[in-house]
Protein backbone atom coordinates (compact mmCIF):
# COMPACT_ATOMS: atom_id res chain seq x y z
CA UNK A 1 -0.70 0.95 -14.54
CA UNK A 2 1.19 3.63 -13.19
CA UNK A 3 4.62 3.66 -12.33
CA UNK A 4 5.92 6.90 -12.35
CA UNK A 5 4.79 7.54 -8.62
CA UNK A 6 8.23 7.97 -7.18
CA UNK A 7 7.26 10.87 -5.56
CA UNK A 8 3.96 10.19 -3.60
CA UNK A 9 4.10 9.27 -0.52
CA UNK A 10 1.89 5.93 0.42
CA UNK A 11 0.61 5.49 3.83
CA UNK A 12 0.70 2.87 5.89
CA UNK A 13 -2.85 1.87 7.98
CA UNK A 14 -0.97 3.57 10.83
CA UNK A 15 -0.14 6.30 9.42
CA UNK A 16 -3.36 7.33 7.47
CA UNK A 17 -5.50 7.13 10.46
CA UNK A 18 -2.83 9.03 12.62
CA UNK A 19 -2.63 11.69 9.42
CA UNK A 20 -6.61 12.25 9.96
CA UNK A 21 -6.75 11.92 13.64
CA UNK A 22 -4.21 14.50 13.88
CA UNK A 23 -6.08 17.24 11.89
CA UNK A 24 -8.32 16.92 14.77
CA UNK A 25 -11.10 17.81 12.11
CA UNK A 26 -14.77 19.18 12.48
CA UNK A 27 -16.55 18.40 9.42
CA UNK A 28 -15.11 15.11 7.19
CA UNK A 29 -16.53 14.43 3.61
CA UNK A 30 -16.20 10.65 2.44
CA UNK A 31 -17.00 9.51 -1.58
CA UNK A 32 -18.45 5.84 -1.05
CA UNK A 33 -17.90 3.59 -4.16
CA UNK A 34 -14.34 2.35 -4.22
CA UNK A 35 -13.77 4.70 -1.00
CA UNK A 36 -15.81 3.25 1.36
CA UNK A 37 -15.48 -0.10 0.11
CA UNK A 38 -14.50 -1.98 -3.11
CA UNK A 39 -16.07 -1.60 -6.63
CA UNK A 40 -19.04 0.26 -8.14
CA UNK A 41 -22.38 0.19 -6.12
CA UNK A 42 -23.91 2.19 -8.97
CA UNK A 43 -23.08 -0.19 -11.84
CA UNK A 44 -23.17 -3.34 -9.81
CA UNK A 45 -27.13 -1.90 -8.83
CA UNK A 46 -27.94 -2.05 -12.10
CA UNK A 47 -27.00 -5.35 -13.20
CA UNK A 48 -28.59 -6.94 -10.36
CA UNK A 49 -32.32 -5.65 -10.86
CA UNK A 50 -31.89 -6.18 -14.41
CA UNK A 51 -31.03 -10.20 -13.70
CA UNK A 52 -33.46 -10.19 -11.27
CA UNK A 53 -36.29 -8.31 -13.29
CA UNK A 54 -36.68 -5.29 -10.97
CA UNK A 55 -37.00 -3.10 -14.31
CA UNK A 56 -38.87 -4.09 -17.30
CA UNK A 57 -37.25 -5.12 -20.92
CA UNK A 58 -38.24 -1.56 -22.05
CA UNK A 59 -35.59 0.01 -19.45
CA UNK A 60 -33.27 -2.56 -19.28
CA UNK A 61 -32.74 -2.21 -23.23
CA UNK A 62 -32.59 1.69 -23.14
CA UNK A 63 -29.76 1.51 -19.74
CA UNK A 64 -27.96 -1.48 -21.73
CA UNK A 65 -27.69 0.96 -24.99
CA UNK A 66 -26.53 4.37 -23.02
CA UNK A 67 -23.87 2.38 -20.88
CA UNK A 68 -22.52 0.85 -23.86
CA UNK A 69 -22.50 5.02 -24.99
CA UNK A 70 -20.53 5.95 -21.33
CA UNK A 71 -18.18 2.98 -21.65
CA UNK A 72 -17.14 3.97 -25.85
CA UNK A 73 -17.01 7.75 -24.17
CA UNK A 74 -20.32 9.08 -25.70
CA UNK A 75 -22.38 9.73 -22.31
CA UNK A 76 -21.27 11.42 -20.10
CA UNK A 77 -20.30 11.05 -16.46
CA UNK A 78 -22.99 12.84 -15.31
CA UNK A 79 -25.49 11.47 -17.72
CA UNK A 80 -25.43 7.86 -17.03
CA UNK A 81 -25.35 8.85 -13.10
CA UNK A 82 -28.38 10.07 -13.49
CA UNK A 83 -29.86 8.04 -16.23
CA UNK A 84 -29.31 4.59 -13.75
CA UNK A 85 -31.56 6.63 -11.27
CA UNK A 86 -34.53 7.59 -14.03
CA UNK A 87 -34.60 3.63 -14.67
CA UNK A 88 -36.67 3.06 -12.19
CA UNK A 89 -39.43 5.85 -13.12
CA UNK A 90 -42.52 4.54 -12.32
CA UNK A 91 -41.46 1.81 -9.28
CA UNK A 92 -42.47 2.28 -5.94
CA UNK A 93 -39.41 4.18 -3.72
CA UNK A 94 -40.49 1.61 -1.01
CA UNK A 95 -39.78 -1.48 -3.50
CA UNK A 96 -36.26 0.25 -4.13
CA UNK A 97 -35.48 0.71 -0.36
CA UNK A 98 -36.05 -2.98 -0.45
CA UNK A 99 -34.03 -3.75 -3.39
CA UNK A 100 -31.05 -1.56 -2.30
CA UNK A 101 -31.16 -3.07 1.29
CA UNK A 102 -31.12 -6.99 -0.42
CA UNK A 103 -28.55 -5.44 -2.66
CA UNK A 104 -26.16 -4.23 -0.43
CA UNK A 105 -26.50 -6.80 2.07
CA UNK A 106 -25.69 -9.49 -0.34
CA UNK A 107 -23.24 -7.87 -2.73
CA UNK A 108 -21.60 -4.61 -1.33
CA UNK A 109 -20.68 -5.54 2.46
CA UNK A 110 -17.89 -8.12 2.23
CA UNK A 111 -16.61 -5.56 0.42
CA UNK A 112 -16.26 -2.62 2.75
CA UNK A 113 -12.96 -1.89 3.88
CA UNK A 114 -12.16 -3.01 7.28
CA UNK A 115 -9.91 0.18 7.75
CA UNK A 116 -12.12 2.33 6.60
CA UNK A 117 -15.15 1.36 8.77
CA UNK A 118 -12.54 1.56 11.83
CA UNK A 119 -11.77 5.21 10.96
CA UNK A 120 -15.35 6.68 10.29
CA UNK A 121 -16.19 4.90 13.79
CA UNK A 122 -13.50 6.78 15.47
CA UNK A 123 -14.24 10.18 13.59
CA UNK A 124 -17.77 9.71 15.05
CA UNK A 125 -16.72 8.97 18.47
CA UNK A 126 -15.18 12.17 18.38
CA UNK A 127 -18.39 14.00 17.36
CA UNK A 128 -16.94 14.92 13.50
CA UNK A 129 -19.74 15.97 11.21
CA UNK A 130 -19.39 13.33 8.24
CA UNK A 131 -20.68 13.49 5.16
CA UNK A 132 -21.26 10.52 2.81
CA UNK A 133 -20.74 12.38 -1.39
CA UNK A 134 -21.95 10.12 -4.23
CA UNK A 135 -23.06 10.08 -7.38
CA UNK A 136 -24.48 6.26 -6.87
CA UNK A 137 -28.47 6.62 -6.36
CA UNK A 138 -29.37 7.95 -2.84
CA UNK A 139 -31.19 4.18 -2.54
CA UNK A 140 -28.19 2.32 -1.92
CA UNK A 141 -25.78 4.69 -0.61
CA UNK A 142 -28.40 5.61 2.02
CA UNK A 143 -28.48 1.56 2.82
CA UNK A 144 -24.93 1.13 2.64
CA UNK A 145 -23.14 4.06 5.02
CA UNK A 146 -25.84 2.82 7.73
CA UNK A 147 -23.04 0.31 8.24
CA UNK A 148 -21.12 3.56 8.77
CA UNK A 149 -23.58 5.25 10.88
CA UNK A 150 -24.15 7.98 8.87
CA UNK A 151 -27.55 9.16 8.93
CA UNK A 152 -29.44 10.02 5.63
CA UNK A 153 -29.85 13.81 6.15
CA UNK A 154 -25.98 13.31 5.80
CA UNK A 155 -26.20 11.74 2.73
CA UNK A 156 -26.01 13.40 -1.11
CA UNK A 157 -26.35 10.87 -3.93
CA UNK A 158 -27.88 10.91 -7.07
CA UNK A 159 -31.57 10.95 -6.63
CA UNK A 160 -34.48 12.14 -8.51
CA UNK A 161 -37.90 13.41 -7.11
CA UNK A 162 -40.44 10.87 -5.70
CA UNK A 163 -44.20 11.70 -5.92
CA UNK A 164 -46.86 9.98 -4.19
CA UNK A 165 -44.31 6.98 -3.36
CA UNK A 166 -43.69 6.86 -6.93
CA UNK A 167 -40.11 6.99 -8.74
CA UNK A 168 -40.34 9.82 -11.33
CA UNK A 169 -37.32 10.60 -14.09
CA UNK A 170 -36.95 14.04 -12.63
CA UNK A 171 -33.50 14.80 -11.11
CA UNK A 172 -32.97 16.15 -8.15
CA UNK A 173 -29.36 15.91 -7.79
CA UNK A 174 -26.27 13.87 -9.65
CA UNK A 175 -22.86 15.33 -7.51
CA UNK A 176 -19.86 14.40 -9.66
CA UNK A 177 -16.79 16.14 -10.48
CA UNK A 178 -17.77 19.59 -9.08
CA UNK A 179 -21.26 18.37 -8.46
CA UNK A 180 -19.89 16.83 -5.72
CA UNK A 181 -18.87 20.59 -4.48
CA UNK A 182 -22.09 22.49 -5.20
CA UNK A 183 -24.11 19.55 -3.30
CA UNK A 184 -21.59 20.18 -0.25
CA UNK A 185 -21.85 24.07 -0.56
CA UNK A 186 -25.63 24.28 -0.92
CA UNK A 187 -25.31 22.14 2.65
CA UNK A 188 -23.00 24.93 3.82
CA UNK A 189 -20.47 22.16 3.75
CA UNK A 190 -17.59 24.51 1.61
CA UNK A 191 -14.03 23.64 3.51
CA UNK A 192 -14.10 20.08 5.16
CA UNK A 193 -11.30 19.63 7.17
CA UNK A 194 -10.75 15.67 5.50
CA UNK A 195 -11.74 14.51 2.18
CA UNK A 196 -11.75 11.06 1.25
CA UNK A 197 -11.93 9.87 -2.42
CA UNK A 198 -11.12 7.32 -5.01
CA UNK A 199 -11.59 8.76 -8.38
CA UNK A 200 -10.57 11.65 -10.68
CA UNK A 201 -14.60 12.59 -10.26
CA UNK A 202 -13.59 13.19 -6.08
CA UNK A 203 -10.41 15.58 -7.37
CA UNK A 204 -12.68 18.74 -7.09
CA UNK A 205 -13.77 17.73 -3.69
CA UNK A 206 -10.50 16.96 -2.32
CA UNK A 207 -9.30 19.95 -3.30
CA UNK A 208 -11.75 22.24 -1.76
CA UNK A 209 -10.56 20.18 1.82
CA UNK A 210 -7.67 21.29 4.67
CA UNK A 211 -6.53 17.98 3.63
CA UNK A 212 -7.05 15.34 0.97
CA UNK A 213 -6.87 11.89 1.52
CA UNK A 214 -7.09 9.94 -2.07
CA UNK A 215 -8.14 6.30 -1.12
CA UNK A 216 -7.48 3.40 -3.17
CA UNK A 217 -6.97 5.74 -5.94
CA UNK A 218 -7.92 4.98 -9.61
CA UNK A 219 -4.58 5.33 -11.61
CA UNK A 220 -6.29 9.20 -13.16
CA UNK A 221 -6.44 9.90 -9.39
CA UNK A 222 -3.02 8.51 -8.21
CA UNK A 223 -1.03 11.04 -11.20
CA UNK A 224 -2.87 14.00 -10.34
CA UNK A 225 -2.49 12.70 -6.66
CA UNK A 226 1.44 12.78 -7.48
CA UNK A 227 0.79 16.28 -9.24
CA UNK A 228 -0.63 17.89 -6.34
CA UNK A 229 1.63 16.50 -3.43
CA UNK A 230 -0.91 14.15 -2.36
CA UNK A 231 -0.15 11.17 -0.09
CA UNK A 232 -2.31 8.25 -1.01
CA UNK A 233 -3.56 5.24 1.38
CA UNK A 234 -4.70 1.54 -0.30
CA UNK A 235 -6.44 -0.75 2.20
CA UNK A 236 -5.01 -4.21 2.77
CA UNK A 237 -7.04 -5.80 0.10
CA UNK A 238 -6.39 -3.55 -2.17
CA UNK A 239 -3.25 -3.91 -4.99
CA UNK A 240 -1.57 -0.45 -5.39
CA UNK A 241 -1.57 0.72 -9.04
């Protein structure tokens, strides 16, 4: 818990969407997990196709072993993004699309924030370029911000190369921490006007932004959100830290 947040300013619904309407912005960059809606897509994709036997006993023991390793602190951030991509080496990208799409549908909408889907359809009414950051595989963020209506050329997630239809262990991308700002730059994408984020892996993206907008922030993200002179926004279903 933090309570030593006397000095950061928490918006109201009103206020947040007024803050970002009023930068009048051109280009706005969005994380996704915990952002865009409530909890971990990434995780939460790889419990459910190892209960449903998506992977086989083989990967599900290796994934099982290096998570236990990122939860004690001995993988790193990075690593396990990409390692719950290379779990699926060998399946078919078109059997993920389905997974990810049963997935989502089933487990991740309830849980997208009401505010935030009311905000992204302004911002596109208003012909902003959005962007859609993760480090969740490109499978089910790609799935999820169609909800959004942000197209998949506008989406960078971890992902790793796919030959002949065919998942492969090779990386293509993992943006976390300032990941997240080299995938952006290598799209030209280097000062959004709005950055929205929920963890202390968004801080180097929201800092890189006219204006940061830490939502529903982890309680890493709301002290260096206090640091930095940050006001933060939680959505109505969401208990402040």
């Amino acid at each position: 818990m933090v309570n030593n947040l006397v000095s950061v300013v928490r918006l109201s619904t009103a206020e947040f969407h007024s803050a970002v309407y009023s930068l009048s912005p051109s280009v706005a960059v969005f994380d996704c997990d915990g952002t865009l809606w409530s909890g971990d897509a990434g995780s939460g994709f790889m419990r459910w196709t190892v209960e449903t036997g998506l992977v086989s006993r083989e990967a599900t023991d290796w994934i099982d072993a290096r998570y236990r390793g990122y939860l004690k602190g001995e993988v790193s951030e990075v690593a396990i993004c990409g390692e719950m991509v290379q779990m699926y080496q060998r399946l078919r990208e078109d059997e993920m699309r389905r997974a990810a799409k049963t997935f989502f549908a089933n487990q991740v909408e309830p849980n997208i924030f009401p505010e935030m889907k009311e905000l992204v359809d302004e911002l596109r009414r208003k012909g902003v370029d959005i962007w859609a950051v993760s480090s969740t595989n490109n499978w089910v963020i790609e799935e999820g911000v169609k909800r959004f209506g942000i197209p998949p050329e506008r989406v960078l997630a971890a992902s790793v190369q796919v030959k002949d239809g065919v998942v492969t262990d090779v990386i293509r991308d993992v943006p976390t921490d300032a990941g997240k700002v080299a995938a952006l730059a290598r799209e030209g994408v280097t000062t959004p006007d709005a950055v929205f984020g929920n963890s202390i892996h968004d801080a180097a993206m929201l800092e890189i932004a006219r204006r940061a907008f830490p939502v529903n922030p982890t309680s890493a993200l709301a002290e260096r959100s206090a640091q930095e002179g940050w006001p933060v926004y939680y959505p109505a279903s969401v208990k402040p830290v």
